[in-house]
Protein backbone atom coordinates (compact mmCIF):
# COMPACT_ATOMS: atom_id res chain seq x y z
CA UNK A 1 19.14 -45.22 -12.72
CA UNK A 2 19.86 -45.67 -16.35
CA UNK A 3 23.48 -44.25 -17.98
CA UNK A 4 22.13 -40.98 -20.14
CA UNK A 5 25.95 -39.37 -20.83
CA UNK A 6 25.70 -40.74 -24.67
CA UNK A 7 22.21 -38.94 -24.58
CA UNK A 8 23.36 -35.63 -22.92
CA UNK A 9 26.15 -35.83 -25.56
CA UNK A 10 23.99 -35.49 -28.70
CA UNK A 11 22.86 -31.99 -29.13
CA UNK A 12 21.48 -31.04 -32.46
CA UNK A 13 22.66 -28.53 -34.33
CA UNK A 14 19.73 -25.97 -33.97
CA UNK A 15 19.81 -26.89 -30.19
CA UNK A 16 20.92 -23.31 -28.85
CA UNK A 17 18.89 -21.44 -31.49
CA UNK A 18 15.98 -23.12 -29.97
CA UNK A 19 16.03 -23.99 -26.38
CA UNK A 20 14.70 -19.57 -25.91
CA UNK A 21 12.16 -20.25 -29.30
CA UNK A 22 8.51 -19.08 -27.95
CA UNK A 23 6.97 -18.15 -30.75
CA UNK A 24 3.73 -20.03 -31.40
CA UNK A 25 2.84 -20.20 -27.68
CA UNK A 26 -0.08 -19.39 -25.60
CA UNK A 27 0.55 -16.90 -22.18
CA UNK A 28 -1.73 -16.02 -19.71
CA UNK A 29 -0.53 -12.81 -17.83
CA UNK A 30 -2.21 -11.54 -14.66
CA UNK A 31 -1.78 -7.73 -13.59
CA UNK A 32 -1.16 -7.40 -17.57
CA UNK A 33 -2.50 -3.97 -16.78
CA UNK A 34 0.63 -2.18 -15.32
CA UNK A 35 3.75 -2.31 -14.35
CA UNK A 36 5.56 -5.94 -13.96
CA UNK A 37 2.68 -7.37 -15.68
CA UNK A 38 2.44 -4.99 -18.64
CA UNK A 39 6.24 -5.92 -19.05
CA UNK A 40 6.43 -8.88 -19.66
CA UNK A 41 3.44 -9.30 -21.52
CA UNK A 42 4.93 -7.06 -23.93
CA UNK A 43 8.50 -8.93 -23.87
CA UNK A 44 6.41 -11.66 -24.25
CA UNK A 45 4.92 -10.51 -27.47
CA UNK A 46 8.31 -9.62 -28.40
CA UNK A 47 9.29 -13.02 -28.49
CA UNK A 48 6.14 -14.67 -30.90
CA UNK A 49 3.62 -15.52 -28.11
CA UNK A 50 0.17 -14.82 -28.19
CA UNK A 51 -1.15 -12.95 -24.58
CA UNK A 52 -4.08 -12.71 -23.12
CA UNK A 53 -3.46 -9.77 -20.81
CA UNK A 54 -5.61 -10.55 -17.40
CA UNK A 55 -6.57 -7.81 -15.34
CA UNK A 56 -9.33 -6.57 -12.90
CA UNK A 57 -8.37 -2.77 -14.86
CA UNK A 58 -10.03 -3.18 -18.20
CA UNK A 59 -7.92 0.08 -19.09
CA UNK A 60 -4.93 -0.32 -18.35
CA UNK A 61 -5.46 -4.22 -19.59
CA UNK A 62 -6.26 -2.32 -23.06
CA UNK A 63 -3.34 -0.08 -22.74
CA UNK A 64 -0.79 -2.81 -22.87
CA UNK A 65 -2.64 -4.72 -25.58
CA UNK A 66 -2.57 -1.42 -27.69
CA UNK A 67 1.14 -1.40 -27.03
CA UNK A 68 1.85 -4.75 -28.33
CA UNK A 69 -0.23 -4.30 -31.72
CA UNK A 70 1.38 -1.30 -32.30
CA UNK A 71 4.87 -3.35 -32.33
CA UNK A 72 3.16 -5.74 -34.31
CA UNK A 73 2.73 -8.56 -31.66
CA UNK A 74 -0.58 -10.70 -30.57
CA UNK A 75 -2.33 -10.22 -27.62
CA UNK A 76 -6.28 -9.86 -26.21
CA UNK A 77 -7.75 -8.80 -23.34
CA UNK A 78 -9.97 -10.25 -20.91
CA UNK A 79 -10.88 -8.75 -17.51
CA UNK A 80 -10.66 -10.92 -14.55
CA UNK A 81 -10.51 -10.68 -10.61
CA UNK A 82 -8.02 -13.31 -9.83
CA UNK A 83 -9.63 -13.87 -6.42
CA UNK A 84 -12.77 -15.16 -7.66
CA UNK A 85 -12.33 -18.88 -8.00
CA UNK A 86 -15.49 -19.18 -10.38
CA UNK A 87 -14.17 -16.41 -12.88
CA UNK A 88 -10.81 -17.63 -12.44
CA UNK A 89 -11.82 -21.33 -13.70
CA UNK A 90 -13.71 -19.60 -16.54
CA UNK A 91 -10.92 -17.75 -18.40
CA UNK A 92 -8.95 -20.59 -18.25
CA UNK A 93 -11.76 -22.82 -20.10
CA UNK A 94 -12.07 -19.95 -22.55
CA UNK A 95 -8.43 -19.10 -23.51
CA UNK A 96 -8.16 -22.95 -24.09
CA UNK A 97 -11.09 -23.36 -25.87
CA UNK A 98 -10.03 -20.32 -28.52
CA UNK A 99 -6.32 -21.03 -28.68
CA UNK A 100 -6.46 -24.95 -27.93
CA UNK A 101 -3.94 -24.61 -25.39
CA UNK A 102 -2.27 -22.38 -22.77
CA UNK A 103 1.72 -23.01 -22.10
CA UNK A 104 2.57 -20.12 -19.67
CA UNK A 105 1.38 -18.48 -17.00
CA UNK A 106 2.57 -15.49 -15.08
CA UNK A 107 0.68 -14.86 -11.61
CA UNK A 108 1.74 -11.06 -11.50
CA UNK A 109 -1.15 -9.55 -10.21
CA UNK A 110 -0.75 -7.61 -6.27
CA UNK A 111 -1.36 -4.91 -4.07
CA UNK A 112 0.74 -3.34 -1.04
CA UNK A 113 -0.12 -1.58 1.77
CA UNK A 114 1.87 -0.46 4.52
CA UNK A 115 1.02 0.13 8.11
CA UNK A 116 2.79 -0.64 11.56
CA UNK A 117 1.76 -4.13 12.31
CA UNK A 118 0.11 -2.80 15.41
CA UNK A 119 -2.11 -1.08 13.23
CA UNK A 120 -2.55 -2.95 10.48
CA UNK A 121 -6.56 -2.58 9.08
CA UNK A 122 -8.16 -6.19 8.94
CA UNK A 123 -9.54 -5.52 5.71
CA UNK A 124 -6.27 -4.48 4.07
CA UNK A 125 -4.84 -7.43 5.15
CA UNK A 126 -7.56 -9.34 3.93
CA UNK A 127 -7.28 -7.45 0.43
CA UNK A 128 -3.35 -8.50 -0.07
CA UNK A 129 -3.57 -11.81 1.22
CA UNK A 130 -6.68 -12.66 -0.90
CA UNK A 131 -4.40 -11.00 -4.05
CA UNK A 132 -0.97 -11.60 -3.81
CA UNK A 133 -1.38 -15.20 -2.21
CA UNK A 134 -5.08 -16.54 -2.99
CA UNK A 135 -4.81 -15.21 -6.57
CA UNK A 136 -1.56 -16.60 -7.19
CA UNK A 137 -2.98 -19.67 -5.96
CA UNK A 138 -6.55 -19.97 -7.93
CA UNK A 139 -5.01 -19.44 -11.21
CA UNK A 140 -2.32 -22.32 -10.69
CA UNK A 141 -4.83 -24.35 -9.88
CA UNK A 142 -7.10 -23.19 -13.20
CA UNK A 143 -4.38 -23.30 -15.63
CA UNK A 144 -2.45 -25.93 -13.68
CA UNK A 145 -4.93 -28.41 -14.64
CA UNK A 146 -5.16 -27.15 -18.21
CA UNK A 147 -1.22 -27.68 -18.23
CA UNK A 148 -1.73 -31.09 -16.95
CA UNK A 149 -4.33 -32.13 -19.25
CA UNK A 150 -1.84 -31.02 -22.20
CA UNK A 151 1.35 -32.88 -20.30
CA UNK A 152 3.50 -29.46 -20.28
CA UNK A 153 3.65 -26.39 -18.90
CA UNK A 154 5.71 -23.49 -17.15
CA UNK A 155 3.63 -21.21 -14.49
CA UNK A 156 5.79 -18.07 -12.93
CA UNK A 157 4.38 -16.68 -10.09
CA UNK A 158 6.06 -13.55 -9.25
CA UNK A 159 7.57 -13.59 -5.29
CA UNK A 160 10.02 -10.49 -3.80
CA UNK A 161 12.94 -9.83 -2.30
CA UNK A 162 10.24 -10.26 0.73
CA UNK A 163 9.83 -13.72 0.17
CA UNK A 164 12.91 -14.28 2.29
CA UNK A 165 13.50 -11.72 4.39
CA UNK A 166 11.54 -8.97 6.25
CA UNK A 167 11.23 -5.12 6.39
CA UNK A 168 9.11 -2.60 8.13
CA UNK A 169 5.55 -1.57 7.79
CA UNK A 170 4.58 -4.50 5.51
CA UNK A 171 3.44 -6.79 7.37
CA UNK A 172 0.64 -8.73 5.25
CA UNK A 173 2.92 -8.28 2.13
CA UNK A 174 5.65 -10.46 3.19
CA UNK A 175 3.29 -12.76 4.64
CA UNK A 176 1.58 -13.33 0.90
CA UNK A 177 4.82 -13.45 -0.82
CA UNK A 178 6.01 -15.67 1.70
CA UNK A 179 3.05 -17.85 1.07
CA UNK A 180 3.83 -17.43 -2.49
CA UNK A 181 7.23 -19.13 -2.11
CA UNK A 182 5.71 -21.96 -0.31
CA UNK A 183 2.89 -22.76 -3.20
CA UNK A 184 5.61 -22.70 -5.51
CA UNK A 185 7.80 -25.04 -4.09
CA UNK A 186 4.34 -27.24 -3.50
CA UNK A 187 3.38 -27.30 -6.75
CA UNK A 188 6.69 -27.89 -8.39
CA UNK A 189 6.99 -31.11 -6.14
CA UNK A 190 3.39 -31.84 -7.13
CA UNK A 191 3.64 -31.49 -11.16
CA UNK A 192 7.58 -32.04 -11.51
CA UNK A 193 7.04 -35.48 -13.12
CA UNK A 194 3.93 -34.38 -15.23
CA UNK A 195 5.21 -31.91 -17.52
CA UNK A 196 4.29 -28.82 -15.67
CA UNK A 197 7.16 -26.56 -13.91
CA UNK A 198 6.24 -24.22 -11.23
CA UNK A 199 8.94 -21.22 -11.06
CA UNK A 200 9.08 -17.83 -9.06
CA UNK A 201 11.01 -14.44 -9.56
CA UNK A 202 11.90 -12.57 -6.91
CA UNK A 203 12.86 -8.45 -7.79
CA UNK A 204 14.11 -6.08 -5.32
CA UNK A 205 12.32 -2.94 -5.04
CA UNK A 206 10.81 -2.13 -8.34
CA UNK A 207 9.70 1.26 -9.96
CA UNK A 208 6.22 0.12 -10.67
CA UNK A 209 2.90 1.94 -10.22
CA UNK A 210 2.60 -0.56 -6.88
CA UNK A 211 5.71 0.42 -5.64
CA UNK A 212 4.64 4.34 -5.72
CA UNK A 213 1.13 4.17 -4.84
CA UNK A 214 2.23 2.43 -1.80
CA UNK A 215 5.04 5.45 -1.36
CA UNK A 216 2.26 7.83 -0.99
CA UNK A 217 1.03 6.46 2.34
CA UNK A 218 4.94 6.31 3.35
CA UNK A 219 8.54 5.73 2.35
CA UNK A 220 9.99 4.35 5.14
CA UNK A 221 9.86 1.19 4.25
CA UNK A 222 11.16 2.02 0.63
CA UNK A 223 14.18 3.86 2.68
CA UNK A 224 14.96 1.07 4.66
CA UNK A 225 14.97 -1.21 1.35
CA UNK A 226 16.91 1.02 -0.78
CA UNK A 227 19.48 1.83 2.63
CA UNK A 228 20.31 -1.66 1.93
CA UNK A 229 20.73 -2.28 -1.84
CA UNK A 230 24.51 -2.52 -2.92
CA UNK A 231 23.74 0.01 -5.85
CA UNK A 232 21.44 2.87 -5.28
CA UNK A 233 18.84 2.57 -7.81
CA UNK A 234 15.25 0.60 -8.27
CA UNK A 235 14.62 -1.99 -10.87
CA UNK A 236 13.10 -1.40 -14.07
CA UNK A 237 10.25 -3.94 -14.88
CA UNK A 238 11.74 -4.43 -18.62
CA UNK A 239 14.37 -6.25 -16.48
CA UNK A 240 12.39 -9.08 -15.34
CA UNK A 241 11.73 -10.08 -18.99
CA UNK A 242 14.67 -11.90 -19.67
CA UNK A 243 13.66 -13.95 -16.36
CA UNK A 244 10.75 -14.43 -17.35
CA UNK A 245 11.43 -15.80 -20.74
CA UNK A 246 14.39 -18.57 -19.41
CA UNK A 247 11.29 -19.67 -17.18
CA UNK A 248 9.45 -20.04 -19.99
CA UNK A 249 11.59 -21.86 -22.45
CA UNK A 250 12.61 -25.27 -23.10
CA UNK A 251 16.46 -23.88 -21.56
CA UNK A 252 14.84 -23.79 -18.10
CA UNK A 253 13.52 -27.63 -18.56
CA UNK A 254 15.44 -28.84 -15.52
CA UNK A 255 14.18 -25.93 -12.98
CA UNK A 256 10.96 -25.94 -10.96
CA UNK A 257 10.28 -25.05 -7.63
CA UNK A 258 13.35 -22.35 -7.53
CA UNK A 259 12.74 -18.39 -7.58
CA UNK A 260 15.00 -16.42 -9.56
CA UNK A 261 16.48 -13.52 -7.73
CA UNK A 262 16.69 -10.35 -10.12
CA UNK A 263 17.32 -8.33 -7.01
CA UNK A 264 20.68 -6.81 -8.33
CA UNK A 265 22.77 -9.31 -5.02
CA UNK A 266 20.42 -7.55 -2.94
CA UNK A 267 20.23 -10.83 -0.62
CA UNK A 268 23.75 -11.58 -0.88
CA UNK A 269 24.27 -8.34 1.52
């Protein structure tokens, strides 16, 4: 192991003012459409990086994109069902092959349902899985290779406070996002010595369009979250963007294969 403490002693002078620099870079954003998606694509914006919003919802995919020209950023949209492997492997050729590269990724696209276990309709639980965990999967792989070929890049793939632990009526959820943990830490392992870093973030109980649509069929298992939470309040999803732009930047270099909790010490209960 070679002696680096006279390198790790020389830090430029610009060094801070750069390490959270994204302008100029290329991000791929699935479930751009709404909620945590439409977020960060918009923080990202906010920061100098060119999106391409992804989304099965053509409107709502536009909606975001109108938001970030209006505030002057750069973005496009291209529709895309992140469970179809074929389509999937497409957009990836054809961001790269208009912008030359792609340096982030953000797997943010997923569904909920919630039913007793018991109960729980096949093909409901064959709609989240093939979301939340085969989606998340099929566009690392896509852009994972792109990163690969380009020796650098950061993918975030968005886990949950379910991740880790377990609640009522949400059964297949917590099964995806615990699957999503897993092909994180795989993939980080994987690519950690070829210039791609595979991160996670994990938010509590969000106030998202998901989070209410899945309210509607019933809150208990909102209740039981929120019975639990040391404040009483959801998250916002402008307050994953400051996650998800330390994942992104050259200050999160040493980090891959870790999911970072913005779940206000939810787990620490």
């Amino acid at each position: 192991m070679t002696d680096q403490s006279d390198e790790g002693l020389t830090i430029a002078p610009d060094y801070v003012a750069t390490m959270f620099d994204l302008r100029g870079r290329v991000a791929a954003v699935t479930g751009g459409g709404s909620g945590l998606g439409a977020a960060i694509s918009i923080g990202y914006a906010q920061a100098g990086v060119t999106v391409v919003i992804l989304d099965v919802d053509a409107e709502g995919a536009e909606a975001t994109r109108a938001i970030i020209a209006e505030q002057g950023g750069q973005a496009e949209v291209m529709t895309l069902d992140v469970t179809d492997k074929a389509a999937v492997d497409a957009v990836a050729d054809r961001i790269v092959a208009s912008h030359d590269r792609v340096d982030i990724l953000v797997n943010s696209a997923g569904s909920a349902f919630r039913s007793p276990a018991e109960d729980f309709p096949e093909d409901r639980f064959d709609f989240i899985v093939d979301l939340n965990l085969k989606g998340t999967y099929l566009c690392c792989q896509a852009f994972g290779r792109k990163m690969l070929a380009q020796g650098k890049g950061s993918i975030i793939n968005l886990g949950s406070i379910g991740s880790f632990i377990g609640y009522p009526l949400a059964s297949a959820y917590l099964a995806s996002k615990g699957g999503v943990l897993g092909v994180t830490r795989g993939l980080a392992l994987e690519w950690r010595d070829r210039g791609v870093r595979v991160n996670a973030i994990g938010p509590t109980l969000m106030d998202s369009p998901l989070t209410r649509q899945a309210a509607q069929r019933t809150s208990l298992t909102a209740d039981f979250i929120k019975a639990r939470m040391l404040r009483p309040r959801l998250g916002l999803p402008r307050e994953l963007i400051g996650a998800a732009i330390f994942l992104a930047s050259d200050a999160s270099d040493l980090v891959t294969g870790h999911t970072l909790m913005c779940d206000d010490g939810y787990l620490t209960a």
